[in-house]
PDB file of N, CA and C in Angstrom:
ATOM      1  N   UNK A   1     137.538 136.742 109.196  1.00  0.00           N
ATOM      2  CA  UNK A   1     136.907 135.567 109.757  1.00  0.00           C
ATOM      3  C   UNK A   1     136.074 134.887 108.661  1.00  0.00           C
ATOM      4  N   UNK A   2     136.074 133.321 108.904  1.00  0.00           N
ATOM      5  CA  UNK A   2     135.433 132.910 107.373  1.00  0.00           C
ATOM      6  C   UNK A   2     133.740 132.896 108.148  1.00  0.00           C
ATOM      7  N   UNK A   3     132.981 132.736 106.878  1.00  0.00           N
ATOM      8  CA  UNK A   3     131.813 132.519 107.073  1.00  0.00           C
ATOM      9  C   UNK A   3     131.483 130.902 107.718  1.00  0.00           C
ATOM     10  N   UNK A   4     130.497 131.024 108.428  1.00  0.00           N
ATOM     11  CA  UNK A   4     130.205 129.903 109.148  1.00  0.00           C
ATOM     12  C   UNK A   4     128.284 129.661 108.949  1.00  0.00           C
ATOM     13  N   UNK A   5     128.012 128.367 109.155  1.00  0.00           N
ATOM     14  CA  UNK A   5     126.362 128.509 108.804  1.00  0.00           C
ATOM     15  C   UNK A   5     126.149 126.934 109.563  1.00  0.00           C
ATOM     16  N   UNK A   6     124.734 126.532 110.244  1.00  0.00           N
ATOM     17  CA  UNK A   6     124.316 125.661 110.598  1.00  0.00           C
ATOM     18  C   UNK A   6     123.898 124.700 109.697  1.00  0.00           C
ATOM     19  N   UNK A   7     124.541 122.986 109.845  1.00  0.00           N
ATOM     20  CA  UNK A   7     124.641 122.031 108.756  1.00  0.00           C
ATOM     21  C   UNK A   7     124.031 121.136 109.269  1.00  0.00           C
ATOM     22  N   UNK A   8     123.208 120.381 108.679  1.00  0.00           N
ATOM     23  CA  UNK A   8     122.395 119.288 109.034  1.00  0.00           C
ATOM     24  C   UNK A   8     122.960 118.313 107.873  1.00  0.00           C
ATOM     25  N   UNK A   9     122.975 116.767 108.599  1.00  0.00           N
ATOM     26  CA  UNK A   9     123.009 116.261 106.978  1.00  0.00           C
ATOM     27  C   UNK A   9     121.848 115.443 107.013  1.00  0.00           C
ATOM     28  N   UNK A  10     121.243 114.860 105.488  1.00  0.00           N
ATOM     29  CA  UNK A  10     120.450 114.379 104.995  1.00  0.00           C
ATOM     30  C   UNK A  10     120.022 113.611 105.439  1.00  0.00           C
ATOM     31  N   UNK A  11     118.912 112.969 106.127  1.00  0.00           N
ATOM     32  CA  UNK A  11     118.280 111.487 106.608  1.00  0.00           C
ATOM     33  C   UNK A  11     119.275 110.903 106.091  1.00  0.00           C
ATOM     34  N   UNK A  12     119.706 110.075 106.814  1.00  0.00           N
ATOM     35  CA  UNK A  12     120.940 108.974 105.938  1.00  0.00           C
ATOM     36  C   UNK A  12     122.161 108.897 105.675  1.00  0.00           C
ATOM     37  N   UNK A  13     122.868 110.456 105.515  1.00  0.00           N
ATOM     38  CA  UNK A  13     123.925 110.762 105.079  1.00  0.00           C
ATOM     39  C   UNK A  13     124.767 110.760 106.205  1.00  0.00           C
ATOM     40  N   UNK A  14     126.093 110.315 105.967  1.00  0.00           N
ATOM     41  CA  UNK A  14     127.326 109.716 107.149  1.00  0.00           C
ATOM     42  C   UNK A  14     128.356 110.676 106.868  1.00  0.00           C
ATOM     43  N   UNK A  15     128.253 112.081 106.877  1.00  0.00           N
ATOM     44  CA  UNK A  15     129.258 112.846 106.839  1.00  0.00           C
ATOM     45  C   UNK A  15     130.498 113.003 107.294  1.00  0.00           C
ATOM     46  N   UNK A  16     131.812 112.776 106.768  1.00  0.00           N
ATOM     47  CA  UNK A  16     133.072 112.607 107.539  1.00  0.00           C
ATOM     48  C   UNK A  16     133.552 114.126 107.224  1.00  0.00           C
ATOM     49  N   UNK A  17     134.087 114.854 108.388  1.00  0.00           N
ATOM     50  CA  UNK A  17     134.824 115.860 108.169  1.00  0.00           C
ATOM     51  C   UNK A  17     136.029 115.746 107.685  1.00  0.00           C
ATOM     52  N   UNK A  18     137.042 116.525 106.965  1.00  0.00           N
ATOM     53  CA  UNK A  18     138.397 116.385 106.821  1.00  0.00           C
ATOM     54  C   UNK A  18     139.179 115.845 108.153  1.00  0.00           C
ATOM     55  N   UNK A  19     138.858 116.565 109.132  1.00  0.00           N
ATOM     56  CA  UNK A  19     139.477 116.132 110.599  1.00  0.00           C
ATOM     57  C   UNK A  19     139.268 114.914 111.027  1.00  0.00           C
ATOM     58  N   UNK A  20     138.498 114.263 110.720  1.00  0.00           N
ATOM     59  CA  UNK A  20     138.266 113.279 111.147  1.00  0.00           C
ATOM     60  C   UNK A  20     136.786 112.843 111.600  1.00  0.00           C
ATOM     61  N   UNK A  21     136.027 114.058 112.556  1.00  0.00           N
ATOM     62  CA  UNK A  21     134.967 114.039 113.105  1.00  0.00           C
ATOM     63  C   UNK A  21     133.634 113.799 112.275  1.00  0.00           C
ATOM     64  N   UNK A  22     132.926 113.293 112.884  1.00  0.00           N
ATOM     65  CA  UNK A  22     131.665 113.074 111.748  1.00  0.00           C
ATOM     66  C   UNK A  22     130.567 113.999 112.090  1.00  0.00           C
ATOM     67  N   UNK A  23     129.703 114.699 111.568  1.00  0.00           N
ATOM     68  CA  UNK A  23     128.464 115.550 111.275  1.00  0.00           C
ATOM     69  C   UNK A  23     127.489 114.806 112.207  1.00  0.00           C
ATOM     70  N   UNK A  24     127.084 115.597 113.796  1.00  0.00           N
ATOM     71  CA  UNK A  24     125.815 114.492 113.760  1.00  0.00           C
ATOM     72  C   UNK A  24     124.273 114.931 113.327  1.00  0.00           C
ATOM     73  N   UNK A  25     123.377 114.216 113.462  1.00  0.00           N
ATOM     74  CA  UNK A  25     122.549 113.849 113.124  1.00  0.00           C
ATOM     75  C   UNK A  25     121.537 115.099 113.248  1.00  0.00           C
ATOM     76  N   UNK A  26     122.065 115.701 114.441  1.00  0.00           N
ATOM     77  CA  UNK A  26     120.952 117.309 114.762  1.00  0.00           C
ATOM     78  C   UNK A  26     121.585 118.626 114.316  1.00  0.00           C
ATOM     79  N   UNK A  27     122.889 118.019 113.735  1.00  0.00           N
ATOM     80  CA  UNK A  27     123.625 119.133 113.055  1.00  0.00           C
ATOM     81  C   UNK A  27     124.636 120.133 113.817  1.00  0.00           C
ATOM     82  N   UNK A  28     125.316 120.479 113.432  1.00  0.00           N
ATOM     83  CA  UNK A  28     126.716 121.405 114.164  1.00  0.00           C
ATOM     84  C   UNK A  28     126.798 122.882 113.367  1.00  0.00           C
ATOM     85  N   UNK A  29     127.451 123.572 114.318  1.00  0.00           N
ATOM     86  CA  UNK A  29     127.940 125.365 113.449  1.00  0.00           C
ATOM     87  C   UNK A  29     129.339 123.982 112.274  1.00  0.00           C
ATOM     88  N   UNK A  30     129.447 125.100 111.342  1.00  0.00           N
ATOM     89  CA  UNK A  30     130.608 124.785 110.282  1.00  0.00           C
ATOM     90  C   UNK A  30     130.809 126.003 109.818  1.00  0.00           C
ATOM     91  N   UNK A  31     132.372 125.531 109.453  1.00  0.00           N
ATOM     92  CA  UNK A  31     132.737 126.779 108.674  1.00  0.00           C
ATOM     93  C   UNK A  31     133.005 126.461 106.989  1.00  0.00           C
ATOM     94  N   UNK A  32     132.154 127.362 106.177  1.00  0.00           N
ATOM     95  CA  UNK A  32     131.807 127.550 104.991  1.00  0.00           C
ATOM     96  C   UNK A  32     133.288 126.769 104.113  1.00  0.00           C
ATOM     97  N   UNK A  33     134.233 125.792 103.904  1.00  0.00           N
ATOM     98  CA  UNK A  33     135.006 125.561 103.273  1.00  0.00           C
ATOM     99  C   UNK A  33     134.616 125.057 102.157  1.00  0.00           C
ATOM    100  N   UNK A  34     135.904 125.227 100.971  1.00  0.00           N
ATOM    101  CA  UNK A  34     135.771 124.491 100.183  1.00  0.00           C
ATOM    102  C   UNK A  34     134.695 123.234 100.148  1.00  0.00           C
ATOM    103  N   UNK A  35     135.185 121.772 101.469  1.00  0.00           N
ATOM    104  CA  UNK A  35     135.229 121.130 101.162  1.00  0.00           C
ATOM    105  C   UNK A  35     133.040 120.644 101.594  1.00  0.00           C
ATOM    106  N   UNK A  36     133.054 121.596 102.611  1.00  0.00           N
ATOM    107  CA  UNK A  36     131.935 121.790 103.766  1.00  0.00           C
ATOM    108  C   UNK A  36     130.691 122.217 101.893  1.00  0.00           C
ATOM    109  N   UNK A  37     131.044 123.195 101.028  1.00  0.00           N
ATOM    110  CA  UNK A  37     130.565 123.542 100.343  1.00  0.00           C
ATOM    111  C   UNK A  37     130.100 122.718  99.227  1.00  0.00           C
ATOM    112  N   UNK A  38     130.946 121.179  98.995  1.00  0.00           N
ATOM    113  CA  UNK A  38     130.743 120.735  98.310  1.00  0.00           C
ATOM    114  C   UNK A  38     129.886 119.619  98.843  1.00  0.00           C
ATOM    115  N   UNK A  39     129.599 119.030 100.292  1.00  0.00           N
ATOM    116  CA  UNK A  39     128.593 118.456 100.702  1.00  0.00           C
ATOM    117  C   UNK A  39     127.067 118.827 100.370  1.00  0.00           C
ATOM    118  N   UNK A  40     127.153 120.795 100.308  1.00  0.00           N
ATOM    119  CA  UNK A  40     125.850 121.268 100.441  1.00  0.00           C
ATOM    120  C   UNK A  40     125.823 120.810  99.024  1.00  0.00           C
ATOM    121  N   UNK A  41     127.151 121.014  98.132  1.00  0.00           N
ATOM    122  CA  UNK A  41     126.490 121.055  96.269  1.00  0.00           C
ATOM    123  C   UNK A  41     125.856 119.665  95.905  1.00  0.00           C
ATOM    124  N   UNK A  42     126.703 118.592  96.517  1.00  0.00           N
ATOM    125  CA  UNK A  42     125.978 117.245  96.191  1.00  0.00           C
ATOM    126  C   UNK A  42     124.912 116.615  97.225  1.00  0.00           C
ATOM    127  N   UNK A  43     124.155 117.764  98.217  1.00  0.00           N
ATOM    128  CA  UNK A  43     123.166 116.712  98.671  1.00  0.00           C
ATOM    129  C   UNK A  43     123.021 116.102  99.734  1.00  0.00           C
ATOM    130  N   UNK A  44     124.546 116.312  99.953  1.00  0.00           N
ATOM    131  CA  UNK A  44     124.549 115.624 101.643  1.00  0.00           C
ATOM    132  C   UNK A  44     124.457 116.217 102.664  1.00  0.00           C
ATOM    133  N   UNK A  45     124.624 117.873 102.662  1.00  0.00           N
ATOM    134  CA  UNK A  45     124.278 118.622 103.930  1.00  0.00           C
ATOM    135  C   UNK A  45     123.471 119.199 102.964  1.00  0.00           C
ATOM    136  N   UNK A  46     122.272 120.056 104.337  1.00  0.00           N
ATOM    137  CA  UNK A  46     121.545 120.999 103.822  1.00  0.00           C
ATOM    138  C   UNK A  46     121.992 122.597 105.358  1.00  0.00           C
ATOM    139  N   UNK A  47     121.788 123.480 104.969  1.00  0.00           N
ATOM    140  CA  UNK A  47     122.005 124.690 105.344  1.00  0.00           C
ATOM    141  C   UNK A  47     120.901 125.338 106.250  1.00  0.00           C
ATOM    142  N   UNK A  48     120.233 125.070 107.413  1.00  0.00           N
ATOM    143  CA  UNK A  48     119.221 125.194 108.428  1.00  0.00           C
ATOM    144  C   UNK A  48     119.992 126.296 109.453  1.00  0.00           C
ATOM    145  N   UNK A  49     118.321 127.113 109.717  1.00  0.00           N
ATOM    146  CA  UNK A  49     118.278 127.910 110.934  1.00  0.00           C
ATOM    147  C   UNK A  49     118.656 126.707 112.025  1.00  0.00           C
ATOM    148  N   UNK A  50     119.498 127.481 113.047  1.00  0.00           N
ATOM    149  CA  UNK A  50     119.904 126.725 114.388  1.00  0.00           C
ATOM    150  C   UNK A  50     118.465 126.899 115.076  1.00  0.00           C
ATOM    151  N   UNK A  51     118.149 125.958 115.826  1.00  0.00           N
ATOM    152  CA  UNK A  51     117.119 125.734 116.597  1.00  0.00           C
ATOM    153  C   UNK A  51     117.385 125.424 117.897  1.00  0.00           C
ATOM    154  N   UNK A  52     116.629 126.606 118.644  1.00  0.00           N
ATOM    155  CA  UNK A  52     117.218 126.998 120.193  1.00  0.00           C
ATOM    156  C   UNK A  52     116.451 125.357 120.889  1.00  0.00           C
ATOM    157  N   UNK A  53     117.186 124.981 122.003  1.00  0.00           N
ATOM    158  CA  UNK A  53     116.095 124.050 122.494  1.00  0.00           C
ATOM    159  C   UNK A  53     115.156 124.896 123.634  1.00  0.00           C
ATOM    160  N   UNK A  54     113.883 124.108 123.661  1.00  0.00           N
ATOM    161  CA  UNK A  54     112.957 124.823 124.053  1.00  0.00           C
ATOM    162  C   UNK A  54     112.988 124.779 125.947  1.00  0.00           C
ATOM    163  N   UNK A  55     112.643 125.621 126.835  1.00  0.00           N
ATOM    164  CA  UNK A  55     112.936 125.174 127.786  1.00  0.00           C
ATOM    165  C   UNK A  55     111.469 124.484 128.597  1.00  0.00           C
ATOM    166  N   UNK A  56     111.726 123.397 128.637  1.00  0.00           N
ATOM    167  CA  UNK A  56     110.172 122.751 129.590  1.00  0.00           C
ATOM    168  C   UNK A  56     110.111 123.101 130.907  1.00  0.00           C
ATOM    169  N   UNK A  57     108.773 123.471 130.887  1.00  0.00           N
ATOM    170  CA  UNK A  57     107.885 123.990 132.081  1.00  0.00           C
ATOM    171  C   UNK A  57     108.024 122.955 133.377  1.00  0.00           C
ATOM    172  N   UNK A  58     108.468 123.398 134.130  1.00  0.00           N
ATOM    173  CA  UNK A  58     108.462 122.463 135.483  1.00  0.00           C
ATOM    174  C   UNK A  58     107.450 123.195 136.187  1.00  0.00           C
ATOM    175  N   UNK A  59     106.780 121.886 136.645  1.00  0.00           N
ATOM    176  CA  UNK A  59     105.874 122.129 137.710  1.00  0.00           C
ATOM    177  C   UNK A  59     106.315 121.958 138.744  1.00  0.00           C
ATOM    178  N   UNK A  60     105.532 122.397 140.252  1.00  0.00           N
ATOM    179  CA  UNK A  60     106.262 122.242 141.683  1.00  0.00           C
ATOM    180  C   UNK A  60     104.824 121.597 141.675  1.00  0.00           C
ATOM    181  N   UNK A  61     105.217 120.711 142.802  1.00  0.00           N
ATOM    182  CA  UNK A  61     103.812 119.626 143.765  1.00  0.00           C
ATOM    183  C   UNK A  61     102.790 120.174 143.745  1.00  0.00           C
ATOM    184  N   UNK A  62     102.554 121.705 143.987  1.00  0.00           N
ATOM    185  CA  UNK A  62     101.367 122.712 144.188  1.00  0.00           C
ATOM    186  C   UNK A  62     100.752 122.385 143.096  1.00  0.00           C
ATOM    187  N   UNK A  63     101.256 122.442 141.770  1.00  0.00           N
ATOM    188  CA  UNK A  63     100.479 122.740 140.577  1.00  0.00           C
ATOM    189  C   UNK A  63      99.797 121.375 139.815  1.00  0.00           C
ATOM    190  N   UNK A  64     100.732 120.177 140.408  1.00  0.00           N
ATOM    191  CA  UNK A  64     100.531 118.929 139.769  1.00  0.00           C
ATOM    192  C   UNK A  64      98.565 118.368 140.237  1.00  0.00           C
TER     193      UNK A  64
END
């Protein structure tokens, strides 16, 4: 199985995948390719911990 790592790209950067799909903005899993590798070398992705979303506290009527 290849290696895979969480990709963000750069304020700014318009990442096109080989497939077609583009990188968004809060970042996707990827798998470590060639081509994925050469985004990180020039700058345009960077390599980030995934960040769980947080779950917000609901209140019921009682508490408001």
């Amino acid at each position: 199985m290849a290696e895979r790592a969480y990709c963000v790209p750069v304020d700014g950067a318009h990442i096109v995948l080989p497939n077609g799909s583009v990188v968004p903005a809060e970042g996707m899993d990827l798998e470590l390719t060639t081509y994925v590798l050469r985004r990180i070398a020039d700058g345009g992705l960077i390599i980030q911990p995934k960040v769980k979303a947080s779950k917000k506290s609901v209140l019921t009527e009682s508490e408001v």
